[in-house]
N, C-alpha and C. Protein backbone atom coordinates (compact mmCIF):
# COMPACT_ATOMS: atom_id res chain seq x y z
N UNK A 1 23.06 -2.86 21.80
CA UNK A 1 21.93 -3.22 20.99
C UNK A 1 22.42 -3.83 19.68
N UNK A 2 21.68 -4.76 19.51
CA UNK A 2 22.25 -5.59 18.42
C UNK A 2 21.45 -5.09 16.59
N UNK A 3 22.23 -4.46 15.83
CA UNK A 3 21.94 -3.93 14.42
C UNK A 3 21.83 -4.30 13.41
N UNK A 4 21.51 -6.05 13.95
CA UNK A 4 21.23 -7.26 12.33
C UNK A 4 19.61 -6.92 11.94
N UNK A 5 19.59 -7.57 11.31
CA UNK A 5 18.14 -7.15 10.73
C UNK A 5 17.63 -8.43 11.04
N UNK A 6 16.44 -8.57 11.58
CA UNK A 6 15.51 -9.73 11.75
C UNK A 6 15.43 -10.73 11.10
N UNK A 7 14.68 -9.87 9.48
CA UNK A 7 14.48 -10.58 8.93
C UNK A 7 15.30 -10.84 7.72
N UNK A 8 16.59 -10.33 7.67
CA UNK A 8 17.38 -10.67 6.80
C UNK A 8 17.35 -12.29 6.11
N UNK A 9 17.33 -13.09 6.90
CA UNK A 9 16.97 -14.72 6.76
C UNK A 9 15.82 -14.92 6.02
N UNK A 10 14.73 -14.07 5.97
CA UNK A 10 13.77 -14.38 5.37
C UNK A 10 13.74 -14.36 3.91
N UNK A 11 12.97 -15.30 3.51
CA UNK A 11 12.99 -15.56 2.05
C UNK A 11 11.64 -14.59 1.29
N UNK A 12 12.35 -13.65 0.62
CA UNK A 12 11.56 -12.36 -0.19
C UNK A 12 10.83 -12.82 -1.38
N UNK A 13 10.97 -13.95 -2.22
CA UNK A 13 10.40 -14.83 -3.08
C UNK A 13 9.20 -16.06 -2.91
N UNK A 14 8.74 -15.94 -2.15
CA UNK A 14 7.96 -17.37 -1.54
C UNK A 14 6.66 -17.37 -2.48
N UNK A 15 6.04 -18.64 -2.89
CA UNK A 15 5.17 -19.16 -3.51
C UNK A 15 4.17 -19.55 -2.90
N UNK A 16 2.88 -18.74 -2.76
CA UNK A 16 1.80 -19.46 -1.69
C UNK A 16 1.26 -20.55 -2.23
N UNK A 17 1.02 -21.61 -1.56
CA UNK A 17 0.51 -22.74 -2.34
C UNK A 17 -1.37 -23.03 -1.97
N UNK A 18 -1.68 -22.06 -0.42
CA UNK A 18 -2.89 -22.71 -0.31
C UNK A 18 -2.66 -23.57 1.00
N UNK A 19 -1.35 -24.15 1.34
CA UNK A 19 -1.63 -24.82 2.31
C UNK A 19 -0.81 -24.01 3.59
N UNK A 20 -0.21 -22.80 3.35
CA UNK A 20 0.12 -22.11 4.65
C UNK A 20 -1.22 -21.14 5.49
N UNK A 21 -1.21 -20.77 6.17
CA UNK A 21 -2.40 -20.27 6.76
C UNK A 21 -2.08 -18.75 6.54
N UNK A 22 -2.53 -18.51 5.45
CA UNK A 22 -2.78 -17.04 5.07
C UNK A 22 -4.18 -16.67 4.92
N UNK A 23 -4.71 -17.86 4.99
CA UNK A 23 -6.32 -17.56 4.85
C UNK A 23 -7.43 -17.67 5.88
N UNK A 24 -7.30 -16.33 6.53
CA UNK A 24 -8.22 -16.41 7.53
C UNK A 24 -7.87 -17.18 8.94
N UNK A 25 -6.13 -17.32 8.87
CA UNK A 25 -5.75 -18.76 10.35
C UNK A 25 -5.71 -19.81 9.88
N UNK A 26 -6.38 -20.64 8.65
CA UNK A 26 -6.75 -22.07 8.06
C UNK A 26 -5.74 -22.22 7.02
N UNK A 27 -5.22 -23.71 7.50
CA UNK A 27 -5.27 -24.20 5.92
C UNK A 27 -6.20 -24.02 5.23
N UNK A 28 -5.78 -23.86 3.65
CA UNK A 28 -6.49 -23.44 2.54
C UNK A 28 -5.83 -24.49 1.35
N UNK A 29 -6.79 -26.04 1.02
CA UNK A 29 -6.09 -26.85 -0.28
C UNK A 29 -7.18 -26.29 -1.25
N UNK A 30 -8.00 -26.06 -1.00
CA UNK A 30 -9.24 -25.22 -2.40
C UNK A 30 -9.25 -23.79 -2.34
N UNK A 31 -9.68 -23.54 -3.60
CA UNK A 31 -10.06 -22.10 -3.77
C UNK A 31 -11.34 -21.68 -4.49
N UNK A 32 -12.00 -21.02 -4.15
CA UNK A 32 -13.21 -20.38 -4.84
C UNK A 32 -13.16 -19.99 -6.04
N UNK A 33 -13.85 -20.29 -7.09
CA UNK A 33 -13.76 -19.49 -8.07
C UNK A 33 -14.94 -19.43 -9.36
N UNK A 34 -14.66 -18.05 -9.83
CA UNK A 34 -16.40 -17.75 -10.45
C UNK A 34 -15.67 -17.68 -12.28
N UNK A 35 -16.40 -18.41 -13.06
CA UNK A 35 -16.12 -18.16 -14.42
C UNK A 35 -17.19 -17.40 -14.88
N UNK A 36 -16.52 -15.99 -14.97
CA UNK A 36 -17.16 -14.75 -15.12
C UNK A 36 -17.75 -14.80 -17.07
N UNK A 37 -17.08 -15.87 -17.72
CA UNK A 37 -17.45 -15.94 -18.95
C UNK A 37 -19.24 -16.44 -18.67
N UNK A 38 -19.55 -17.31 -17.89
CA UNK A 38 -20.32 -18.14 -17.77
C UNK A 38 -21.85 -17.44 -16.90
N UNK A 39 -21.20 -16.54 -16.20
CA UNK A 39 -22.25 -15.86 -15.02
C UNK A 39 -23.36 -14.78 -15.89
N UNK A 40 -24.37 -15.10 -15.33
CA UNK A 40 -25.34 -14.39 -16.14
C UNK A 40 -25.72 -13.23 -15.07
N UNK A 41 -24.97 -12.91 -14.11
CA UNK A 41 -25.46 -11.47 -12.96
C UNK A 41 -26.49 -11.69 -12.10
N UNK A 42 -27.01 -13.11 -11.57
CA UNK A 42 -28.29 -12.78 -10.97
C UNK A 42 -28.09 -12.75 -9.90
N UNK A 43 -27.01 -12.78 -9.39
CA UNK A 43 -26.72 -12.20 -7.40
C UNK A 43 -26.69 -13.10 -6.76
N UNK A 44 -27.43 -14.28 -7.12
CA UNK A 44 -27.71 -15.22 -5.79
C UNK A 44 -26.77 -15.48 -5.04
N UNK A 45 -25.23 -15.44 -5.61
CA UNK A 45 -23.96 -16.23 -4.59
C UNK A 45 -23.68 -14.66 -3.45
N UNK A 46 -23.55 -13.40 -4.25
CA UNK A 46 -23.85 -12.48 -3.34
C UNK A 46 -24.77 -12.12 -2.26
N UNK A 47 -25.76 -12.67 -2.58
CA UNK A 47 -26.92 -12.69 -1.24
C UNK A 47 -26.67 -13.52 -0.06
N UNK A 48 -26.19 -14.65 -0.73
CA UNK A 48 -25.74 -16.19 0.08
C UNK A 48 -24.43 -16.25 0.66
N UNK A 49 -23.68 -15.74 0.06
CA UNK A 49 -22.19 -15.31 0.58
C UNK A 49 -21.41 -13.71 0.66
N UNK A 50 -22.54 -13.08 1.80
CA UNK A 50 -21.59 -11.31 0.55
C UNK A 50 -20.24 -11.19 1.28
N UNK A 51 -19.68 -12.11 1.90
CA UNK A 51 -18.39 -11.65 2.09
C UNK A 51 -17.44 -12.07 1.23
N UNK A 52 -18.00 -13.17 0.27
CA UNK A 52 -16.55 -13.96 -0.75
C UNK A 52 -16.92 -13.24 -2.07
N UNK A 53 -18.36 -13.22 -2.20
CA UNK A 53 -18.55 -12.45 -3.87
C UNK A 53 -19.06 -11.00 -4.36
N UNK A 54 -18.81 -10.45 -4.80
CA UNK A 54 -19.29 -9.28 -5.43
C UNK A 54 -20.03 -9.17 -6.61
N UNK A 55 -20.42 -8.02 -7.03
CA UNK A 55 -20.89 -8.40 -8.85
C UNK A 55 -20.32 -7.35 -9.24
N UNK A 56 -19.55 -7.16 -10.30
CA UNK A 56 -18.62 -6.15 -10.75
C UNK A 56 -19.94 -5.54 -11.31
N UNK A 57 -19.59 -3.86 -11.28
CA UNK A 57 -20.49 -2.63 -11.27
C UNK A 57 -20.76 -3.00 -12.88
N UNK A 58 -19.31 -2.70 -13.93
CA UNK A 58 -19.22 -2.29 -14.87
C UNK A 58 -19.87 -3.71 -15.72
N UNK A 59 -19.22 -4.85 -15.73
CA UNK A 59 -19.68 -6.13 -16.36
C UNK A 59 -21.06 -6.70 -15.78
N UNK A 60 -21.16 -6.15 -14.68
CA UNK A 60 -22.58 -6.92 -13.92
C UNK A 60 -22.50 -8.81 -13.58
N UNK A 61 -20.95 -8.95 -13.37
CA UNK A 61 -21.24 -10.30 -13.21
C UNK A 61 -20.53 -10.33 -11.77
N UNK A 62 -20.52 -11.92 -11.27
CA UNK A 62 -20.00 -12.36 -10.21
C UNK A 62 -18.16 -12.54 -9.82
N UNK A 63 -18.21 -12.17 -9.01
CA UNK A 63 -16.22 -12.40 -8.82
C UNK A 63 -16.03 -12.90 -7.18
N UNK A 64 -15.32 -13.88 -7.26
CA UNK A 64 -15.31 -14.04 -5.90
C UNK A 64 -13.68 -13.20 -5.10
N UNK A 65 -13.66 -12.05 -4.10
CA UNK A 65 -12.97 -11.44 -3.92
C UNK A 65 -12.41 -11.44 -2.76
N UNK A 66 -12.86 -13.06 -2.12
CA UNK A 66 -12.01 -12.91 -0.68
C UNK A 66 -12.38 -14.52 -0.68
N UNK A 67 -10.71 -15.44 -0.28
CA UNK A 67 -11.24 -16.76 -0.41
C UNK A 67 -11.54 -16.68 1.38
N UNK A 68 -11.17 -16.45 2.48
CA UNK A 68 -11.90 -16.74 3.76
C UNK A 68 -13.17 -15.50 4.22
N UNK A 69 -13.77 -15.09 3.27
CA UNK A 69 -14.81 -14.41 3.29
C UNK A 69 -15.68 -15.04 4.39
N UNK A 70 -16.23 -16.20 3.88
CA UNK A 70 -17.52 -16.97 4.84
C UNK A 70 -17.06 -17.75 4.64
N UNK A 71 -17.37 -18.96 5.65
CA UNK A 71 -17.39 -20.29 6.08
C UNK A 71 -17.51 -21.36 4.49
N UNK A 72 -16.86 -22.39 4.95
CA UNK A 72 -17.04 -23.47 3.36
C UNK A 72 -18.30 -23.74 3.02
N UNK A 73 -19.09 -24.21 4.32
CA UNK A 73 -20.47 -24.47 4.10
C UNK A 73 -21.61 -23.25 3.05
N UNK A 74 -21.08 -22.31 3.77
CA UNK A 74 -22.29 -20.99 3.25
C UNK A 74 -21.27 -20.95 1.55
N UNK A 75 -20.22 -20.92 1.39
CA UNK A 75 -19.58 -20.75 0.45
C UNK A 75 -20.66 -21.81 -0.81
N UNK A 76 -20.30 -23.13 -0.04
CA UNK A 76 -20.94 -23.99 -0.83
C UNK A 76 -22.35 -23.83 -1.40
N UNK A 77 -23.01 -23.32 -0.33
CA UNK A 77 -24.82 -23.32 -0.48
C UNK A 77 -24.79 -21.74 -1.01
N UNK A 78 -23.68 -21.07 -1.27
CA UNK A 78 -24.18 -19.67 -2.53
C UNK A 78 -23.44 -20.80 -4.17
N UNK A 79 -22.83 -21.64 -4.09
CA UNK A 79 -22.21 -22.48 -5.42
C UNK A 79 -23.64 -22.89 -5.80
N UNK A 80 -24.21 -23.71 -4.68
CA UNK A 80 -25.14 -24.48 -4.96
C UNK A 80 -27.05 -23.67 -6.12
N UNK A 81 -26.91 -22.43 -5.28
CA UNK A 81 -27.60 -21.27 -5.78
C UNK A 81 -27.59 -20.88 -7.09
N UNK A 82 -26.19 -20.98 -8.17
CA UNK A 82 -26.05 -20.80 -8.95
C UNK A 82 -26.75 -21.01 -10.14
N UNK A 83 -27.80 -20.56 -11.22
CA UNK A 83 -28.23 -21.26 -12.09
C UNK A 83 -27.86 -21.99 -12.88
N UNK A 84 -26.06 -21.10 -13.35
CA UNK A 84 -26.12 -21.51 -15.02
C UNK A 84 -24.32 -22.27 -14.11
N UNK A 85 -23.76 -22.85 -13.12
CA UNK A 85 -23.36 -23.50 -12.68
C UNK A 85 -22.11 -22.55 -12.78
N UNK A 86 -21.51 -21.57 -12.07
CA UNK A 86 -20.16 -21.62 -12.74
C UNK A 86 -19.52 -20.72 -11.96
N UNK A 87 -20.05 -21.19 -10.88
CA UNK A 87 -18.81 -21.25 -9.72
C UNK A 87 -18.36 -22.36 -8.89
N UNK A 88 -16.77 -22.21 -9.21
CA UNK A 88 -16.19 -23.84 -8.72
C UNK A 88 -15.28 -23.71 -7.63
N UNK A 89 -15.06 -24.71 -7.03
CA UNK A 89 -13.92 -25.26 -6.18
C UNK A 89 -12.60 -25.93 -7.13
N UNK A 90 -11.56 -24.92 -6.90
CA UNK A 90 -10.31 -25.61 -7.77
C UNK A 90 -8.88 -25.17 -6.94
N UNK A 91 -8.16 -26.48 -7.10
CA UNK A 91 -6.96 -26.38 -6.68
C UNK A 91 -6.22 -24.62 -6.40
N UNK A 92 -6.03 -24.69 -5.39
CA UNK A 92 -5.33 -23.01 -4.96
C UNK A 92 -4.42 -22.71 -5.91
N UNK A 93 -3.44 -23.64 -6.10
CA UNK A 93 -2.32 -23.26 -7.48
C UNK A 93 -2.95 -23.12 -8.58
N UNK A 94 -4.45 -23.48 -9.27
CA UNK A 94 -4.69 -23.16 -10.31
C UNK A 94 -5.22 -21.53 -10.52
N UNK A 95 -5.43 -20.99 -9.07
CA UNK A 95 -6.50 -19.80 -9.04
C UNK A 95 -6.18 -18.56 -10.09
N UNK A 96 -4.46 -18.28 -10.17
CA UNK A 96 -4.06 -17.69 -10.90
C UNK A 96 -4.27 -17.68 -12.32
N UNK A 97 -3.90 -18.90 -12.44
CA UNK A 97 -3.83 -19.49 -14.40
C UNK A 97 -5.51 -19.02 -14.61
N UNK A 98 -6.08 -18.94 -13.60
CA UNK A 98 -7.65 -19.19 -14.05
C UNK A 98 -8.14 -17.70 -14.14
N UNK A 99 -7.70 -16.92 -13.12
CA UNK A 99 -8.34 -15.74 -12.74
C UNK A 99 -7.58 -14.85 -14.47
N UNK A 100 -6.00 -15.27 -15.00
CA UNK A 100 -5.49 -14.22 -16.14
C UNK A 100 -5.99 -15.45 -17.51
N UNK A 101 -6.54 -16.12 -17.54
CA UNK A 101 -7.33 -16.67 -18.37
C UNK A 101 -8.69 -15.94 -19.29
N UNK A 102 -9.26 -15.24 -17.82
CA UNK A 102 -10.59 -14.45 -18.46
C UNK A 102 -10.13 -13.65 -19.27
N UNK A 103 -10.44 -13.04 -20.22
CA UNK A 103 -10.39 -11.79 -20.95
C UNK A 103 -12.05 -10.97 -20.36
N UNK A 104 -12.01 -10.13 -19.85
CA UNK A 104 -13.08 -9.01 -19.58
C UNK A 104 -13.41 -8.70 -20.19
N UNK A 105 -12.19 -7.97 -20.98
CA UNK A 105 -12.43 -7.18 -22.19
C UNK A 105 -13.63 -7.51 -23.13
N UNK A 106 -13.63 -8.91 -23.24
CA UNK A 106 -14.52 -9.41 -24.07
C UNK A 106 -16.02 -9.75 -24.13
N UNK A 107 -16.29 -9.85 -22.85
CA UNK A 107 -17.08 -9.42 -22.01
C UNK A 107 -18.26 -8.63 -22.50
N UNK A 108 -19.61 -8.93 -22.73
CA UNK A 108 -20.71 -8.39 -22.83
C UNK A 108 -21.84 -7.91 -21.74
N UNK A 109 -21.40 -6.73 -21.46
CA UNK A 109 -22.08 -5.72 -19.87
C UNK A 109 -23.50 -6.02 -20.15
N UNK A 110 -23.77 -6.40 -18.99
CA UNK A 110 -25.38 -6.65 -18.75
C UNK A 110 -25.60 -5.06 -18.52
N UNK A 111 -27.04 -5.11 -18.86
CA UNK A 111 -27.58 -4.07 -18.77
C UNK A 111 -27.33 -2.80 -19.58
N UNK A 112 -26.29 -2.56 -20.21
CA UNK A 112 -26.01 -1.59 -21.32
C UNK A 112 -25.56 -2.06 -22.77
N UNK A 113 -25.88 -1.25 -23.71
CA UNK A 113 -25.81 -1.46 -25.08
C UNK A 113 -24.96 -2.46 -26.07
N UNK A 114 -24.70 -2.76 -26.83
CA UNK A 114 -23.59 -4.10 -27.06
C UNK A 114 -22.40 -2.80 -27.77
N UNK A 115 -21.17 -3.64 -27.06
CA UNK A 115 -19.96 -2.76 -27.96
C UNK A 115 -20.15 -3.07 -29.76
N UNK A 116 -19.71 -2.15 -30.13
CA UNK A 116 -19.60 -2.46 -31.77
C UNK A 116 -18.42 -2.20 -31.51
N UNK A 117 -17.98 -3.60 -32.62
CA UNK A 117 -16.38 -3.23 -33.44
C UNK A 117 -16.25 -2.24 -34.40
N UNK A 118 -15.33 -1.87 -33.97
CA UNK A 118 -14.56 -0.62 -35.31
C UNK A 118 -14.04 -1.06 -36.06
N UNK A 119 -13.89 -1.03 -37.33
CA UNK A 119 -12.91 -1.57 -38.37
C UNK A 119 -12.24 -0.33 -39.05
């Protein structure tokens, strides 16, 4: 019996770009994405798509949490749903820069009281 390791050859560092099929079997050159600064909570992309979006409990807004959730089409027609516009289609390599861009923190929770600053 032979005691090499398989995958020794394999490369432990790899960079997904979007175009290997990690998503769902498909190439993937776009990615979904919700600017949570911008979302005012009214559900519609969740009704229209509940497998790609959620609405976070605590902020009450939209996040999209699975890019092969649903089909491009239904994806599109919960974008299209949107009132205040602000969920986009953007390059897969940008999804990152975009997703540690938001600050949450900053973030004003629908439905409960406004934070006050402490000084």
């Amino acid at each position: 019996m032979d005691s090499t390791d398989p995958f020794e050859n394999v490369q432990e560092n790899f960079e997904i770009t979007g175009y290997e099929p990690v998503l769902g079997g498909q190439l993937a050159e776009k990615a979904v994405w919700v600017d949570e600064s911008k979302c005012i909570g009214c559900k519609y992309c969740v009704h229209v798509a509940s497998n790609t979006f959620i609405v976070d409990e605590f902020h009450g807004r939209s996040r999209a949490i699975r890019q092969d959730g649903d089909g491009e089409e239904t994806i599109q027609e919960a974008m299209d749903t949107c009132p205040v516009d602000c969920i986009h289609w953007v390059d897969f390599e940008e999804l990152d820069d975009l997703e540690n861009s938001l600050d949450r923190d900053m973030f004003q929770t629908f439905g409960k009281p406004p934070r006050m600053n402490k000084y």
